[in-house]
PDB file of N, CA and C in Angstrom:
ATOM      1  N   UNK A   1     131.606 122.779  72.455  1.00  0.00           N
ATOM      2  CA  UNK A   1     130.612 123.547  73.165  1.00  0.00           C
ATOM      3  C   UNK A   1     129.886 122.621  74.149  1.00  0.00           C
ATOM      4  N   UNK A   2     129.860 122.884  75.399  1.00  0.00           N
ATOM      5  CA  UNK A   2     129.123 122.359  76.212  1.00  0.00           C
ATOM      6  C   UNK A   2     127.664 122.622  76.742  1.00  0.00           C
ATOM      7  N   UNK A   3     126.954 121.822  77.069  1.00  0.00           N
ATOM      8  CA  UNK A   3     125.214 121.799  77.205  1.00  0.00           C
ATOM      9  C   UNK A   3     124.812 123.169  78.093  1.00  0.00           C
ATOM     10  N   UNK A   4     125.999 122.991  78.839  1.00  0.00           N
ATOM     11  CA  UNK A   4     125.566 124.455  79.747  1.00  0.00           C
ATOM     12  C   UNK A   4     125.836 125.671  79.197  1.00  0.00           C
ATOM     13  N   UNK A   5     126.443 125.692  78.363  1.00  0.00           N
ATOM     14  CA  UNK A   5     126.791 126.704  77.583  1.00  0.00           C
ATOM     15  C   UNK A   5     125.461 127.188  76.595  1.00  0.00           C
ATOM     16  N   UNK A   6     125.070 125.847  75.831  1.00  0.00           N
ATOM     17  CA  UNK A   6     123.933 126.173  74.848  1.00  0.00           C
ATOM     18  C   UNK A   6     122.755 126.615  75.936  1.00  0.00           C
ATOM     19  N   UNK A   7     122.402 126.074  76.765  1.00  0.00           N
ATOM     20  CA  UNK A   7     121.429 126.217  77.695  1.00  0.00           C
ATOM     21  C   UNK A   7     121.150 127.634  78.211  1.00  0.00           C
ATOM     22  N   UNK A   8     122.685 128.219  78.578  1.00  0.00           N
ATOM     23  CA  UNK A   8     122.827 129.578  79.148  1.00  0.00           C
ATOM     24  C   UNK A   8     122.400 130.503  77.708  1.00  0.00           C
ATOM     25  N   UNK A   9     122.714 129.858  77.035  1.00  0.00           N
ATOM     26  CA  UNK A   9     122.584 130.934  75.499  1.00  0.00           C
ATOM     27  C   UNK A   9     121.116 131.413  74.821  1.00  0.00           C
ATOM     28  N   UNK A  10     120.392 130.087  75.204  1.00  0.00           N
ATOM     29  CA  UNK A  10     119.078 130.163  74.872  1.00  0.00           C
ATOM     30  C   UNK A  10     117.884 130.643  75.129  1.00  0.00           C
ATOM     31  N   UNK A  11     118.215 131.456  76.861  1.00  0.00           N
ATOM     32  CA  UNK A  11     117.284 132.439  77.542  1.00  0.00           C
ATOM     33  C   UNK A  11     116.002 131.673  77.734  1.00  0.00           C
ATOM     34  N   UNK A  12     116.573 130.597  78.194  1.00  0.00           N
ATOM     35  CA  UNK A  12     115.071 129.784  78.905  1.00  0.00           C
ATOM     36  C   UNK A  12     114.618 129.639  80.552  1.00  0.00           C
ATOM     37  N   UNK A  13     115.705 131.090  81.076  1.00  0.00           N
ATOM     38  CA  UNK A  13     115.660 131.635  82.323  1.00  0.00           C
ATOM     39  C   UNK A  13     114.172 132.066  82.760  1.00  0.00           C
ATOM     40  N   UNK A  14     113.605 132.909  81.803  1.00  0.00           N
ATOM     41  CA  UNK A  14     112.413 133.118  82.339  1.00  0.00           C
ATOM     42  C   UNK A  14     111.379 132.313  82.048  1.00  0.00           C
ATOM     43  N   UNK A  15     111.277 131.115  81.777  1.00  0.00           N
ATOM     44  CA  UNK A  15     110.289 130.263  82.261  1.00  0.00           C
ATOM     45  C   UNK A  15     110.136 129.627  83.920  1.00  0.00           C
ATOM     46  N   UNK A  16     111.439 129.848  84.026  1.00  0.00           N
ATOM     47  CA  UNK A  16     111.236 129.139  85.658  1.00  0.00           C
ATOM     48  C   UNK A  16     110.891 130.633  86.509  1.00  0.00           C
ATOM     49  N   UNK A  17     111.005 131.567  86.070  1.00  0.00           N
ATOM     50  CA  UNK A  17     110.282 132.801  86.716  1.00  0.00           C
ATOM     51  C   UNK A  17     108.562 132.803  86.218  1.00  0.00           C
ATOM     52  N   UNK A  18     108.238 132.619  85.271  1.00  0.00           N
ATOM     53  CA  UNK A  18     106.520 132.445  84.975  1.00  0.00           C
ATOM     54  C   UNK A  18     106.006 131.099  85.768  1.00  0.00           C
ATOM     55  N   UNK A  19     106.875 130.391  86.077  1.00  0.00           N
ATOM     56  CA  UNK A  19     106.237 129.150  86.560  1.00  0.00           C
ATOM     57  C   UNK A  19     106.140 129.395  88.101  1.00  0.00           C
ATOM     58  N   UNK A  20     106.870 129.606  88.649  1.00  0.00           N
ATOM     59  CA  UNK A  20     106.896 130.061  90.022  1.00  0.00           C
ATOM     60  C   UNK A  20     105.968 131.434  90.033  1.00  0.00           C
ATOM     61  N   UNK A  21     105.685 132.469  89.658  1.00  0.00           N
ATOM     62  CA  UNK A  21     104.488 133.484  89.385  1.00  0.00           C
ATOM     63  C   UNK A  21     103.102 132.362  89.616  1.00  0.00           C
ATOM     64  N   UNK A  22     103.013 131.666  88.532  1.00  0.00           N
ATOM     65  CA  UNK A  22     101.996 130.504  88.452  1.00  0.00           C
ATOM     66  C   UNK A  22     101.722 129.721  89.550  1.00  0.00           C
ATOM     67  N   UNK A  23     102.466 129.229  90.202  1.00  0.00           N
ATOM     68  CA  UNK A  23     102.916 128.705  91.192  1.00  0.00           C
ATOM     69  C   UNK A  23     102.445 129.496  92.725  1.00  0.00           C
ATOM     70  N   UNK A  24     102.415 130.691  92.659  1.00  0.00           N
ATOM     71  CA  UNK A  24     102.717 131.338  93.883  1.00  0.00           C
ATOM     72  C   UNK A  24     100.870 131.902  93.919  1.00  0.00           C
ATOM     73  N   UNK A  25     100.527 132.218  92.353  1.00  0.00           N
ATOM     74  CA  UNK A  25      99.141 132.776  92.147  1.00  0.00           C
ATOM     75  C   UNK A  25      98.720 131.854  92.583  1.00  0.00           C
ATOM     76  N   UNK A  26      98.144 130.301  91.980  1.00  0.00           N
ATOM     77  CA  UNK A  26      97.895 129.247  92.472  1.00  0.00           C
ATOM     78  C   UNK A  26      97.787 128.734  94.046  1.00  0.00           C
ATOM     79  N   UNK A  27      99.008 129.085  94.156  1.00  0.00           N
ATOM     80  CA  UNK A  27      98.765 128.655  96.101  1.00  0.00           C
ATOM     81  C   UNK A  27      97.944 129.668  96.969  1.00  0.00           C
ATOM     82  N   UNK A  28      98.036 130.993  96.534  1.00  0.00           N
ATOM     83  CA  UNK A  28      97.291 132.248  96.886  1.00  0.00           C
ATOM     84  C   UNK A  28      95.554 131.982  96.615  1.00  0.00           C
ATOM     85  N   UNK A  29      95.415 131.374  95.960  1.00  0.00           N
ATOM     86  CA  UNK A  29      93.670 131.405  95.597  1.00  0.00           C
ATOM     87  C   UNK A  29      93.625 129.831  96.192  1.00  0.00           C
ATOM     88  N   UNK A  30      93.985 128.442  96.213  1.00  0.00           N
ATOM     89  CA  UNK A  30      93.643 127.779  96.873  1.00  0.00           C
ATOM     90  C   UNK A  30      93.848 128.000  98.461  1.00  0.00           C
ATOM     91  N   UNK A  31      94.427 128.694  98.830  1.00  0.00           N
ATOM     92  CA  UNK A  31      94.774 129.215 100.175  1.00  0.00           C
ATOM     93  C   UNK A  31      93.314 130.431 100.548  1.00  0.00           C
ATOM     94  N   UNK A  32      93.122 131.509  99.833  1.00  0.00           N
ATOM     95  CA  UNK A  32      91.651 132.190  99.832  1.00  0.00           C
ATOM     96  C   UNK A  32      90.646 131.182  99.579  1.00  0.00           C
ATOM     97  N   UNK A  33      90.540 130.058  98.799  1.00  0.00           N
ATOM     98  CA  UNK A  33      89.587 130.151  98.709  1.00  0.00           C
ATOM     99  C   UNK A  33      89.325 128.542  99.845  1.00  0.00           C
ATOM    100  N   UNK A  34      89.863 127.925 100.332  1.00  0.00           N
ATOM    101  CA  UNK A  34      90.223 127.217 101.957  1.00  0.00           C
ATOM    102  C   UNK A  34      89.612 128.029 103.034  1.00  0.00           C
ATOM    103  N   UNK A  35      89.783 128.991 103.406  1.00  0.00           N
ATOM    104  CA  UNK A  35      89.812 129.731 104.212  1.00  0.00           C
ATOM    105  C   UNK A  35      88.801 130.983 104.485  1.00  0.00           C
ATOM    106  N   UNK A  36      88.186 131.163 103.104  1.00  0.00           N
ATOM    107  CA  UNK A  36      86.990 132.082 102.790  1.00  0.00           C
ATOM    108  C   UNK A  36      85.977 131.818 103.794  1.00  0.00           C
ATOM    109  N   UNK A  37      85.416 133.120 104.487  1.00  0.00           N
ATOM    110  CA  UNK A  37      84.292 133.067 105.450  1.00  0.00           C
ATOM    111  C   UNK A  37      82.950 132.362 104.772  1.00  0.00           C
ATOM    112  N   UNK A  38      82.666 132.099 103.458  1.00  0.00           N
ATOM    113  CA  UNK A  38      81.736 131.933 102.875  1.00  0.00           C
ATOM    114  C   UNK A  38      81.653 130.229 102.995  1.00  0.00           C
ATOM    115  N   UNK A  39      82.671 129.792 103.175  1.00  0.00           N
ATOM    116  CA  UNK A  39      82.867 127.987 103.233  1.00  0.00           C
ATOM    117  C   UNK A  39      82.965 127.190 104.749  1.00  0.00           C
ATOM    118  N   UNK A  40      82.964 128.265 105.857  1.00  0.00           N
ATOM    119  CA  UNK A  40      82.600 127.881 107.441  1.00  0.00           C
ATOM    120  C   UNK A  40      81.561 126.634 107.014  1.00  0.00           C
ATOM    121  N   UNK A  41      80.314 127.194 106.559  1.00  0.00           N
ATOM    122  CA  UNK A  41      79.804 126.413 106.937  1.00  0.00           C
ATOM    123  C   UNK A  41      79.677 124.736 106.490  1.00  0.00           C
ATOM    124  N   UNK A  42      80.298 124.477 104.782  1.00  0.00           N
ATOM    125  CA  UNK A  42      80.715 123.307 104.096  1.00  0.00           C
ATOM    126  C   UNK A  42      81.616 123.037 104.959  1.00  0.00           C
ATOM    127  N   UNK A  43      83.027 124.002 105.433  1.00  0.00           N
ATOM    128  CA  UNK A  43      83.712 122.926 106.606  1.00  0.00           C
ATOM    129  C   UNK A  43      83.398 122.107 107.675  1.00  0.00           C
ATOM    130  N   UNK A  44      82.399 122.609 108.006  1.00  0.00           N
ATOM    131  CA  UNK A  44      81.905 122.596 109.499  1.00  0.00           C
ATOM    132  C   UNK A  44      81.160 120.929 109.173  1.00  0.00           C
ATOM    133  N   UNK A  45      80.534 120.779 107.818  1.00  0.00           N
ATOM    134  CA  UNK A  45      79.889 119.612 107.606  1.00  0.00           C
ATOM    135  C   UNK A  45      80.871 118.652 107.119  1.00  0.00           C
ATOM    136  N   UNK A  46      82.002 118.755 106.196  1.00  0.00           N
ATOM    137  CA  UNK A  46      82.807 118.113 106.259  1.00  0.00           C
ATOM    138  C   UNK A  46      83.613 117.509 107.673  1.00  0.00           C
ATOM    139  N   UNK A  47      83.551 118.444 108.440  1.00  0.00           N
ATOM    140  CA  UNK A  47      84.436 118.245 109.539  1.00  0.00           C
ATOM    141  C   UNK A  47      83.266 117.090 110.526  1.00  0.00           C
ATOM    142  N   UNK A  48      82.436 117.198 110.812  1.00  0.00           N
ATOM    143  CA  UNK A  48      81.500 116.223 110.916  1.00  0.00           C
ATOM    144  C   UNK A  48      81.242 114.664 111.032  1.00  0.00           C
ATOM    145  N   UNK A  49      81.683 115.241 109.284  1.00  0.00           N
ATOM    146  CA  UNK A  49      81.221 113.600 108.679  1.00  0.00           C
ATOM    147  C   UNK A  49      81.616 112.333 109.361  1.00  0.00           C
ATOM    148  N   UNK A  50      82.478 111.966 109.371  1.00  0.00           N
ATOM    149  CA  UNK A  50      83.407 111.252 110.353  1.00  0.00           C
ATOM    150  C   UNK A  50      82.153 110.573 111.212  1.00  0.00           C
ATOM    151  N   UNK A  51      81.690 111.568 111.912  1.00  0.00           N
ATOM    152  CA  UNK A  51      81.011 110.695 113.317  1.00  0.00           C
ATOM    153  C   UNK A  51      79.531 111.151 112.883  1.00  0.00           C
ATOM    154  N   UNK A  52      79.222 110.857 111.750  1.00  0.00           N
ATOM    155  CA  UNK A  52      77.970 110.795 111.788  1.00  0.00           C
ATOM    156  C   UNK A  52      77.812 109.702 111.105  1.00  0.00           C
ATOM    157  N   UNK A  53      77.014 108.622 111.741  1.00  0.00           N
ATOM    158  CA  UNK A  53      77.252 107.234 111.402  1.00  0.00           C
ATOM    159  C   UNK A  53      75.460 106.695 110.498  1.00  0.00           C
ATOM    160  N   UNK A  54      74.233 107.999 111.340  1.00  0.00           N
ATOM    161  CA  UNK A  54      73.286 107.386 110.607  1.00  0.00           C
ATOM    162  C   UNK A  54      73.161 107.750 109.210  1.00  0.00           C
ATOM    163  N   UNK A  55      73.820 108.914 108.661  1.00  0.00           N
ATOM    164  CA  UNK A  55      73.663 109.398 107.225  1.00  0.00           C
ATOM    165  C   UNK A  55      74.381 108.419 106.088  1.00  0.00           C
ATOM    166  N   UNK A  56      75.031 107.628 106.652  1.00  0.00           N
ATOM    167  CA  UNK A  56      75.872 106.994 105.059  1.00  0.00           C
ATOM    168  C   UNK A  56      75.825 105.332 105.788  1.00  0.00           C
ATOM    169  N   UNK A  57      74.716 105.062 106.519  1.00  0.00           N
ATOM    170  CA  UNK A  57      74.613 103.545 107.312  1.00  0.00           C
ATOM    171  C   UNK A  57      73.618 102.597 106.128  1.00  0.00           C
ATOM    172  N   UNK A  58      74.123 101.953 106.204  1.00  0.00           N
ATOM    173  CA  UNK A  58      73.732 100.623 104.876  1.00  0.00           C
ATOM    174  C   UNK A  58      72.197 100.952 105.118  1.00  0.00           C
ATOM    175  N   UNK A  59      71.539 100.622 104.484  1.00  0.00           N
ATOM    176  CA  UNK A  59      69.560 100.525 104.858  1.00  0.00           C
ATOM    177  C   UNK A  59      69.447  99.047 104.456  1.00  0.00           C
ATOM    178  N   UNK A  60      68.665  98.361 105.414  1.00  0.00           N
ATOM    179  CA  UNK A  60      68.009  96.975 105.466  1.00  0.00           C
ATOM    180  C   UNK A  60      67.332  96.904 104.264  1.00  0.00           C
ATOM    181  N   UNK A  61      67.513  96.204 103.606  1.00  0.00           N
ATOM    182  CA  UNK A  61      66.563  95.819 102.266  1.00  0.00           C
ATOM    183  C   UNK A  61      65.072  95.868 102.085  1.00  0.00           C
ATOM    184  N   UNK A  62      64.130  96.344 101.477  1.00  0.00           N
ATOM    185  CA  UNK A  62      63.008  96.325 101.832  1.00  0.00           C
ATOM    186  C   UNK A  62      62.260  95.117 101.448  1.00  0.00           C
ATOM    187  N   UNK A  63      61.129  94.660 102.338  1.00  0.00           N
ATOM    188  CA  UNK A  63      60.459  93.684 102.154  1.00  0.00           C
ATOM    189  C   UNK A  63      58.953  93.551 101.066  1.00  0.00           C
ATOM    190  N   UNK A  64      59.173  93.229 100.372  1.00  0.00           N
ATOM    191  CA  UNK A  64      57.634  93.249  99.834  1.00  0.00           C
ATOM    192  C   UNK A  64      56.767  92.232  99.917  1.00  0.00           C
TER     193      UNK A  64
END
């Protein structure tokens, strides 16, 4: 008896159909939720960041 044989016998076909379901749900809600009108404006500050140089600029040590 060969492996492909036991393999075919064992009906472990539909896991690679639940995984791809999983798979497809998954890309569908990180894809909504990327793209959601409600996150313009977190993009907009992410998209930003980059060239905004005084918000994350070292601060001079203070003197006492």
């Amino acid at each position: 008896m060969r492996l492909t044989d036991i393999m075919s016998g064992a009906g472990l076909s539909i896991y690679a159909q639940i995984a791809l379901v999983i798979f497809v749900a998954a890309f569908v809600a990180i894809v909504i939720r990327t793209f959601a009108p409600s996150r313009n404006r977190e993009m907009d500050e992410l998209a930003r960041l980059p060239l905004e140089d005084e918000r994350y600029a070292p601060q001079p040590p203070v003197e006492r």
